[in-house]
N, C-alpha and C. Protein backbone atom coordinates (compact mmCIF):
# COMPACT_ATOMS: atom_id res chain seq x y z
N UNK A 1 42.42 -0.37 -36.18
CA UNK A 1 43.51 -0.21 -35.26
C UNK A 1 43.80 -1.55 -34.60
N UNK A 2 44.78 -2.68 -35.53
CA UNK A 2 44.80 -3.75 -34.91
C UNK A 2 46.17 -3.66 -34.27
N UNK A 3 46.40 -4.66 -33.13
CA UNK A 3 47.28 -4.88 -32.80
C UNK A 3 48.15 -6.07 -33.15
N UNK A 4 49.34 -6.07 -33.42
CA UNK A 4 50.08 -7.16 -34.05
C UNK A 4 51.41 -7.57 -33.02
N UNK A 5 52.04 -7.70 -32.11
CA UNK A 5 53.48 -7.91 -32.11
C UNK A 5 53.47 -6.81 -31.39
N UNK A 6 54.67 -5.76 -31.65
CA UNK A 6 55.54 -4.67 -30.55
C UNK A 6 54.61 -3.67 -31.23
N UNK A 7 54.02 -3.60 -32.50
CA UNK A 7 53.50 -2.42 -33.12
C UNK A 7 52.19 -2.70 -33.00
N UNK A 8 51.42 -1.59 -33.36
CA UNK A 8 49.86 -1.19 -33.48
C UNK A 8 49.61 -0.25 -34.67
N UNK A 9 48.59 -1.23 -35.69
CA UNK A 9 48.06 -0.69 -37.03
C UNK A 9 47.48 0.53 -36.43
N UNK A 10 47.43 1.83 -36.95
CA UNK A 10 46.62 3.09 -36.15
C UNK A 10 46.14 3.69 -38.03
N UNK A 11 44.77 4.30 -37.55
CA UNK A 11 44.53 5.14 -38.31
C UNK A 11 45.11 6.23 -39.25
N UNK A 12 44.25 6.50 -40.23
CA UNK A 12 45.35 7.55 -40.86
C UNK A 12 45.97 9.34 -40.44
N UNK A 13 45.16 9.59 -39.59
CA UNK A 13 45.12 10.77 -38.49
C UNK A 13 45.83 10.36 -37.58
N UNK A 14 46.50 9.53 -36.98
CA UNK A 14 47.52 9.24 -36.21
C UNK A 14 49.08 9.91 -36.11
N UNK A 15 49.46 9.90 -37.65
CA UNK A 15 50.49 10.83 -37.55
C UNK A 15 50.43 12.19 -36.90
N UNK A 16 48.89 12.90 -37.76
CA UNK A 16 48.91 14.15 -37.12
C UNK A 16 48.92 14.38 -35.43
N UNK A 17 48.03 13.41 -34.93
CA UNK A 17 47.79 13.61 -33.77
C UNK A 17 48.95 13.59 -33.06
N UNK A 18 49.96 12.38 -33.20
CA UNK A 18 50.97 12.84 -32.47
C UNK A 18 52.12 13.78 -33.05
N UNK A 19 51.99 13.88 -33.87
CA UNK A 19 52.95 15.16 -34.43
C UNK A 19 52.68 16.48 -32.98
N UNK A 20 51.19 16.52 -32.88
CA UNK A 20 50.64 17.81 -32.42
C UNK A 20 51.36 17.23 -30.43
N UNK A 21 51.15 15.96 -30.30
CA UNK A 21 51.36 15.82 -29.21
C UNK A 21 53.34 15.57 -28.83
N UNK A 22 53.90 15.43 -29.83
CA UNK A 22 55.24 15.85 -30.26
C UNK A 22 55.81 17.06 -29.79
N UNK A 23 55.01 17.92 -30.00
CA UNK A 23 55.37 19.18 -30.43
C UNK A 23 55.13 20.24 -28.61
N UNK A 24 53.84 19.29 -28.14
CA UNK A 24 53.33 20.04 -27.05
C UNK A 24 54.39 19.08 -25.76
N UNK A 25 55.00 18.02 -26.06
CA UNK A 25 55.79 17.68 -25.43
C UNK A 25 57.41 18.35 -25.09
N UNK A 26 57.66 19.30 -26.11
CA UNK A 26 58.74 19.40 -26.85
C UNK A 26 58.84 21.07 -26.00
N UNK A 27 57.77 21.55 -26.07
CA UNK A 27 57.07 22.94 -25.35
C UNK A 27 57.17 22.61 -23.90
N UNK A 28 56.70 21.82 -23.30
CA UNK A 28 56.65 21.46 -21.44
C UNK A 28 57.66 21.59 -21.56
N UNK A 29 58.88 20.13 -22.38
CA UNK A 29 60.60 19.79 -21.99
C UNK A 29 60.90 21.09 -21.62
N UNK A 30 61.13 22.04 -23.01
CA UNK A 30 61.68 23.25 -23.02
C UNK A 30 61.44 23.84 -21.73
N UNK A 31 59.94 24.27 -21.35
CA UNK A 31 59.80 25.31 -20.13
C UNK A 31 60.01 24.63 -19.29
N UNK A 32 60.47 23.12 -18.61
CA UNK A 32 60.46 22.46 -17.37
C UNK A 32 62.20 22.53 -17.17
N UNK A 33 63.42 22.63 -18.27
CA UNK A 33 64.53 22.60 -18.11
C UNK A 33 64.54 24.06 -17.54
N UNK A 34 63.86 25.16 -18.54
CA UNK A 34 64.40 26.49 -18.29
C UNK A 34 64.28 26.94 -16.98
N UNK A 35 62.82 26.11 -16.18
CA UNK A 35 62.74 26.86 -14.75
C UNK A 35 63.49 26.18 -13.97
N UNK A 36 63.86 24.99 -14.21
CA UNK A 36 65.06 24.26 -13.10
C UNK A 36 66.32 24.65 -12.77
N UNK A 37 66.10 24.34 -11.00
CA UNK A 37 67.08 25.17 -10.63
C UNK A 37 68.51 24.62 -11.13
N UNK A 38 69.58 24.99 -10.46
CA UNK A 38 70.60 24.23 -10.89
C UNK A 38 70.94 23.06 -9.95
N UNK A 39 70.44 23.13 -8.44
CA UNK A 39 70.66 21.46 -7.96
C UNK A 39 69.22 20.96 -7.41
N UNK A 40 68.36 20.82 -8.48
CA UNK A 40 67.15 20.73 -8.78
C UNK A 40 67.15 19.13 -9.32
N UNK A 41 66.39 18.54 -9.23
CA UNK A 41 65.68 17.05 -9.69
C UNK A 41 65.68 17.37 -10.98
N UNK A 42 66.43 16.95 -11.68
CA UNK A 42 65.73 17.21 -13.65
C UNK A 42 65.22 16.02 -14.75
N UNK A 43 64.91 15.00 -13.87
CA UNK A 43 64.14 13.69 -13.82
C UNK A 43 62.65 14.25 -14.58
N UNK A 44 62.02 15.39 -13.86
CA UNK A 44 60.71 15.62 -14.53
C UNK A 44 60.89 15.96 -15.95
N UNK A 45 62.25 16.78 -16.09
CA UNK A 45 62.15 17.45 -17.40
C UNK A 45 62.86 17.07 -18.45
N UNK A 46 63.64 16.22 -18.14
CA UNK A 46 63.84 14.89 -18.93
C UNK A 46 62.67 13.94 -19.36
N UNK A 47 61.92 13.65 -18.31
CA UNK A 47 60.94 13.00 -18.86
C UNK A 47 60.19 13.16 -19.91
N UNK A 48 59.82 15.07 -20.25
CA UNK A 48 59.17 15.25 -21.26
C UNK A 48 60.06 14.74 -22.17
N UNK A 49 61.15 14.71 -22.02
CA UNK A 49 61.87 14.33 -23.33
C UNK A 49 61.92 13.36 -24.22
N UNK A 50 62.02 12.88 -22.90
CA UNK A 50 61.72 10.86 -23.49
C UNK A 50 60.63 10.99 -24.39
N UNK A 51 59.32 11.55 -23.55
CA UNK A 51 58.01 11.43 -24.23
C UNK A 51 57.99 12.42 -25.77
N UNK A 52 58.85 13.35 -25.80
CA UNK A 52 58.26 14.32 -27.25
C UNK A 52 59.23 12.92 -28.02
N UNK A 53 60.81 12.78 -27.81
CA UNK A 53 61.01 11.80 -28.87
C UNK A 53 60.13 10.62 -28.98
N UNK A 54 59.50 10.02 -28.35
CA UNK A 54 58.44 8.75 -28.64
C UNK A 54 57.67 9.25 -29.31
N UNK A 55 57.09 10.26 -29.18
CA UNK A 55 55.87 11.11 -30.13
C UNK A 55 56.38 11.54 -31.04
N UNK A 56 57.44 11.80 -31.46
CA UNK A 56 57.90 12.37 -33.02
C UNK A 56 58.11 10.78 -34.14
N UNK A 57 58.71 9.73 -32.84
CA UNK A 57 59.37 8.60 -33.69
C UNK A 57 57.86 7.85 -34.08
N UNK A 58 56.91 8.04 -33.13
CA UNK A 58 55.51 7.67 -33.73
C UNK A 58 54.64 8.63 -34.72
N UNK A 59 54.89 9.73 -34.62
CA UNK A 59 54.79 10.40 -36.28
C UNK A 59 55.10 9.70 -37.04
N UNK A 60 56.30 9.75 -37.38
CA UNK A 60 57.22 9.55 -38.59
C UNK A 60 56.57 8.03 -38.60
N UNK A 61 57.11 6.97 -37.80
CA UNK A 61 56.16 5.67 -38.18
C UNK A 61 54.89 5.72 -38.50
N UNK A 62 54.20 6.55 -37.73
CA UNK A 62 52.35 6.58 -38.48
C UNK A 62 52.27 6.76 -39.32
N UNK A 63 53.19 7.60 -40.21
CA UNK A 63 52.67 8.55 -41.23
C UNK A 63 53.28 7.54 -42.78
N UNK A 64 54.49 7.10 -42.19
CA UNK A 64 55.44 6.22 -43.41
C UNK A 64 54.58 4.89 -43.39
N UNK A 65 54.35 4.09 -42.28
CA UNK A 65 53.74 2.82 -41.69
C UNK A 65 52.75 2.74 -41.58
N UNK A 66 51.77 3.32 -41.05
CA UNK A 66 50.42 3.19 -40.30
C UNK A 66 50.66 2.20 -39.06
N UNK A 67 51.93 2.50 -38.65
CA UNK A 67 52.01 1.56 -37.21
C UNK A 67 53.16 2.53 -36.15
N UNK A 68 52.66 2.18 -34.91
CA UNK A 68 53.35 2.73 -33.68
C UNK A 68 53.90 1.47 -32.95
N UNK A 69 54.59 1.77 -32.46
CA UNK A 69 55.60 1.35 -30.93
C UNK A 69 54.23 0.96 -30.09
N UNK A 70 54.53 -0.17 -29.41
CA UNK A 70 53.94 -0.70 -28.55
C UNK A 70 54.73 -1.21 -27.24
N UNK A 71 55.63 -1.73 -27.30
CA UNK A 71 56.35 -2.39 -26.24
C UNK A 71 57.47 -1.51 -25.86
N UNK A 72 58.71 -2.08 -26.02
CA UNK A 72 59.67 -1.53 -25.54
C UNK A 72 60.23 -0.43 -26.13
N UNK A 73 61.02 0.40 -25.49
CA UNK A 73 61.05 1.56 -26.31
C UNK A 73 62.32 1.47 -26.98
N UNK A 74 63.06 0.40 -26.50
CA UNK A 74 64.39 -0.06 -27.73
C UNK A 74 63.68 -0.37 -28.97
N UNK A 75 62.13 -1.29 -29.04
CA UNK A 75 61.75 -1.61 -30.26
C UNK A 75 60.97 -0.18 -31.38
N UNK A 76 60.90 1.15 -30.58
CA UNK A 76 60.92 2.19 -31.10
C UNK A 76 61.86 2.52 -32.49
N UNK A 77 62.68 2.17 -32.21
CA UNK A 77 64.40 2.51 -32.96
C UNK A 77 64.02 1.40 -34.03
N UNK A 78 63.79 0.36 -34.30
CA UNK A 78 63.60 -1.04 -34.80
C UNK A 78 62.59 -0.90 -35.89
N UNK A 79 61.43 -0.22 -35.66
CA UNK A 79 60.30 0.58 -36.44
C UNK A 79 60.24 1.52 -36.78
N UNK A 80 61.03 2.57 -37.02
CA UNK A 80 61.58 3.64 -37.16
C UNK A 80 62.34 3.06 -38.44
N UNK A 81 63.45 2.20 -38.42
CA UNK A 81 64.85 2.10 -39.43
C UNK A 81 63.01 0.72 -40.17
N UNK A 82 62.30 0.16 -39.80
CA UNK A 82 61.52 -0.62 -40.97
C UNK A 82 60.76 0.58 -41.53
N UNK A 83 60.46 1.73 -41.02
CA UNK A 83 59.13 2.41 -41.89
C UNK A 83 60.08 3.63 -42.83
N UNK A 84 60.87 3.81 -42.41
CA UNK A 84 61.82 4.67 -43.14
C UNK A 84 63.24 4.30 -44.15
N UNK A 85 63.41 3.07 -43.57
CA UNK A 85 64.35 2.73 -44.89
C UNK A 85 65.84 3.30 -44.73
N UNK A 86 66.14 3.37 -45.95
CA UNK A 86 67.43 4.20 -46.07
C UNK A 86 67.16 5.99 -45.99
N UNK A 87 65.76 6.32 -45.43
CA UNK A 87 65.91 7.43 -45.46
C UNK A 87 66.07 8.18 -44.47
N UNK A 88 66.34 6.79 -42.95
CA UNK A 88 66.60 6.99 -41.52
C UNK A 88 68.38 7.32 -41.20
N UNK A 89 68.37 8.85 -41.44
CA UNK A 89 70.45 9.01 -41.09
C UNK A 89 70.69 7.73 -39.51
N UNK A 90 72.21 7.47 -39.80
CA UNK A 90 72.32 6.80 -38.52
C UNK A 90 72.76 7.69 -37.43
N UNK A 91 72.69 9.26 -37.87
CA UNK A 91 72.93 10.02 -36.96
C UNK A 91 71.77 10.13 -36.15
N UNK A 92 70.43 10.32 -36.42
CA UNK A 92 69.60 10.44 -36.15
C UNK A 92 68.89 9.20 -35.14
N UNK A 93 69.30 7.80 -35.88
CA UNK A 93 69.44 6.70 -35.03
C UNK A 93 69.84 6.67 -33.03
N UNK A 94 71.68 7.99 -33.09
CA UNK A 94 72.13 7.92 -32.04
C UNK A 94 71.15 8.31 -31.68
N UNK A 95 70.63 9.43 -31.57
CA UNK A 95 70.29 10.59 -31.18
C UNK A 95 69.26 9.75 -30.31
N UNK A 96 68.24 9.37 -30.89
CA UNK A 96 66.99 8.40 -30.55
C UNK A 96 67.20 7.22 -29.11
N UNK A 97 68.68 7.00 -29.64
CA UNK A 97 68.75 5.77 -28.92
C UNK A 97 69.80 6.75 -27.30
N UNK A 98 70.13 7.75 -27.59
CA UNK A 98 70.54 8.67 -26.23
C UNK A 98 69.09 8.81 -25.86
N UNK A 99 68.51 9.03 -25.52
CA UNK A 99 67.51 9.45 -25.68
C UNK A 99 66.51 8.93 -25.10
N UNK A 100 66.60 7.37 -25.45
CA UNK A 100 65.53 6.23 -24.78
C UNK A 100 66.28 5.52 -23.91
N UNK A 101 67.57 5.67 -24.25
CA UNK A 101 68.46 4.89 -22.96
C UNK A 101 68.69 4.91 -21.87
N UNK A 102 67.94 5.95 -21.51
CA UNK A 102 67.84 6.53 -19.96
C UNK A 102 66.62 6.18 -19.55
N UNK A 103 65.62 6.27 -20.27
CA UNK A 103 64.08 6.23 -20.08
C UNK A 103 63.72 5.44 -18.93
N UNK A 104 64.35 4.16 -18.54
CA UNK A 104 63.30 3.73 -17.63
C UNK A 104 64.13 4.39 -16.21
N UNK A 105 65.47 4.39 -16.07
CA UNK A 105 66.38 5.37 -14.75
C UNK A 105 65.82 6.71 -14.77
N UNK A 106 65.22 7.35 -15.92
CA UNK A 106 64.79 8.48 -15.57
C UNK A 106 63.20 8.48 -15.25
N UNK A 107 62.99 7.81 -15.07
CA UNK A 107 61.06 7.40 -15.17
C UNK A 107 60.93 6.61 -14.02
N UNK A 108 61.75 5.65 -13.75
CA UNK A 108 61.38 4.99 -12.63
C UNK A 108 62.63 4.84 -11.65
N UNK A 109 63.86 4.95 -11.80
CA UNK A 109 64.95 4.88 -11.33
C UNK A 109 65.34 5.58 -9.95
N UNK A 110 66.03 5.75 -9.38
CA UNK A 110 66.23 6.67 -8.29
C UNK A 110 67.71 7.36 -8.11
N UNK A 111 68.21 7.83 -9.46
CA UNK A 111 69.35 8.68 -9.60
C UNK A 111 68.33 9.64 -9.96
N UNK A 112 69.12 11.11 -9.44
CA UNK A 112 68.63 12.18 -9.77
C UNK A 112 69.41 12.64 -10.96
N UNK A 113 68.71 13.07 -12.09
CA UNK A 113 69.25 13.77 -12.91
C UNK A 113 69.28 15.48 -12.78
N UNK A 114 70.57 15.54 -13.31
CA UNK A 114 71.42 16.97 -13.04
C UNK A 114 70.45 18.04 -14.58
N UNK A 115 71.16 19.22 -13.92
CA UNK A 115 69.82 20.21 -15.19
C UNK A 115 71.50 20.14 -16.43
N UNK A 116 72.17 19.50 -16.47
CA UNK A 116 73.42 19.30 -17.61
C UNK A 116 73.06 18.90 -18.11
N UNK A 117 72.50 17.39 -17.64
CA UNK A 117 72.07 16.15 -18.19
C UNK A 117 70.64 16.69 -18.87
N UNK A 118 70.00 17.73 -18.43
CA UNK A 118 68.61 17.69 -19.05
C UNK A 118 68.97 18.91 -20.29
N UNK A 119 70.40 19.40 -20.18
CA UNK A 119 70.02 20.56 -21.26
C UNK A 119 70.76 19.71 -22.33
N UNK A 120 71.33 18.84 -22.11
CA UNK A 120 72.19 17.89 -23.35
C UNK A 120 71.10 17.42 -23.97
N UNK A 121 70.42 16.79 -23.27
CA UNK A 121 69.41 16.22 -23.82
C UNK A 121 68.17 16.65 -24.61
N UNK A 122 67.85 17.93 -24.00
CA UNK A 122 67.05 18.79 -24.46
C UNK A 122 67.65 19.18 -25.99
N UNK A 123 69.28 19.20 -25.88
CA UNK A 123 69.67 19.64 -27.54
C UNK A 123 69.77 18.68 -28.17
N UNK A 124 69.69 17.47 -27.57
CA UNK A 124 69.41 15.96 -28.68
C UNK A 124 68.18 16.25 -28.99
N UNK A 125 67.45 16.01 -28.41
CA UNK A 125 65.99 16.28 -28.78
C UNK A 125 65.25 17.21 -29.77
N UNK A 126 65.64 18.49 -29.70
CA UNK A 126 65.80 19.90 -30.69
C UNK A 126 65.78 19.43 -31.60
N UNK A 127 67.54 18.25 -32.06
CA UNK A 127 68.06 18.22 -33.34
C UNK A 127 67.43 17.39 -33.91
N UNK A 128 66.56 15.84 -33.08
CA UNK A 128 65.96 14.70 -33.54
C UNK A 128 64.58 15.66 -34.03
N UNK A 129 64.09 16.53 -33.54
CA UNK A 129 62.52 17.32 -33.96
C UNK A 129 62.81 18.17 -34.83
N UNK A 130 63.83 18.87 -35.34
CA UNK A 130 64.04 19.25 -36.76
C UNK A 130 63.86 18.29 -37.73
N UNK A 131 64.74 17.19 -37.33
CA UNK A 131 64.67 16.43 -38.56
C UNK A 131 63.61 15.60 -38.71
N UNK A 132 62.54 15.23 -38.18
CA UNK A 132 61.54 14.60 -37.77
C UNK A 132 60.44 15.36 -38.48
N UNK A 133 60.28 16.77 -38.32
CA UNK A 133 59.39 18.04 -39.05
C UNK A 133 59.82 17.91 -40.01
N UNK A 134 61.22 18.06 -40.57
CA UNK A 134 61.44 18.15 -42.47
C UNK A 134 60.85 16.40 -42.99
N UNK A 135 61.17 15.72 -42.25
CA UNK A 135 60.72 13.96 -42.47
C UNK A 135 58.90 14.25 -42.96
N UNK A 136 58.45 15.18 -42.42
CA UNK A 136 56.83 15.21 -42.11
C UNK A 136 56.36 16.32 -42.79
N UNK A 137 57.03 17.57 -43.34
CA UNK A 137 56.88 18.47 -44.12
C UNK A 137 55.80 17.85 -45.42
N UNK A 138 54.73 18.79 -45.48
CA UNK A 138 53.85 18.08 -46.97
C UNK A 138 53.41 16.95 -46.87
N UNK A 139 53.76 15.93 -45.73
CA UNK A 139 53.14 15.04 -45.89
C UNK A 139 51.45 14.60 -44.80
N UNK A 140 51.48 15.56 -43.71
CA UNK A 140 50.31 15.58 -43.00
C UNK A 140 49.57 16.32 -43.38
């Protein structure tokens, strides 16, 4: 598990692990939007969001690469389109990059996010973890 640059060489159980931690991220998002009120802080439940897409886009890199995201989470997107190729849609690209573009205003920022903003997002997220599971199908 060396470290190089923005990425980190990881083991071959790496994919799985965060697949599993993907997935349990993806589970909080879900139940943290559904109990929010409607003029409720939705900063927390966004957050899972951020975090299940970082954990799916580090699947898919572990598993194609044997390398994860280290630095910035724009360089997420960057390692993603090197470990996948032409087999990364650029739809899937937006999706990723909605997604992380909020990350540090919603993590450290001091706008409150609205439960709109967290259920949009929550259905970006959905659509990026479908396609992320068929990406990973047979291969963990």
């Amino acid at each position: 598990m060396t470290r190089s640059g923005p990425s980190k060489t990881v083991d071959k159980d790496a994919a799985r692990r965060r697949l599993l931690n993907a997935r349990a991220f993806l589970a909080a998002a879900k139940d943290a939007v559904t109990l929010l009120d409607d003029g409720g802080n939705a900063n927390p439940a966004m957050s899972q969001i951020v975090n299940a897409a970082i954990a799916f886009t580090d699947a898919l890199t572990a598993e194609r690469s044997g390398k994860i995201n280290q630095q910035s989470h724009a360089g997420a997107v960057g390692l993603l389109r090197s470990a996948l190729g032409r087999d990364l849609p650029q739809s899937q690209v937006r999706i990723l990059q909605r997604i992380l573009g909020d990350k540090d205003e919603i993590q450290y920022g001091i706008h409150v996010g609205r439960r709109a903003d967290a259920e949009k997002l929550l259905q970006d997220l959905e659509t990026f973890a479908v396609w992320a599971e068929e990406q990973l199908v047979g291969r963990l």
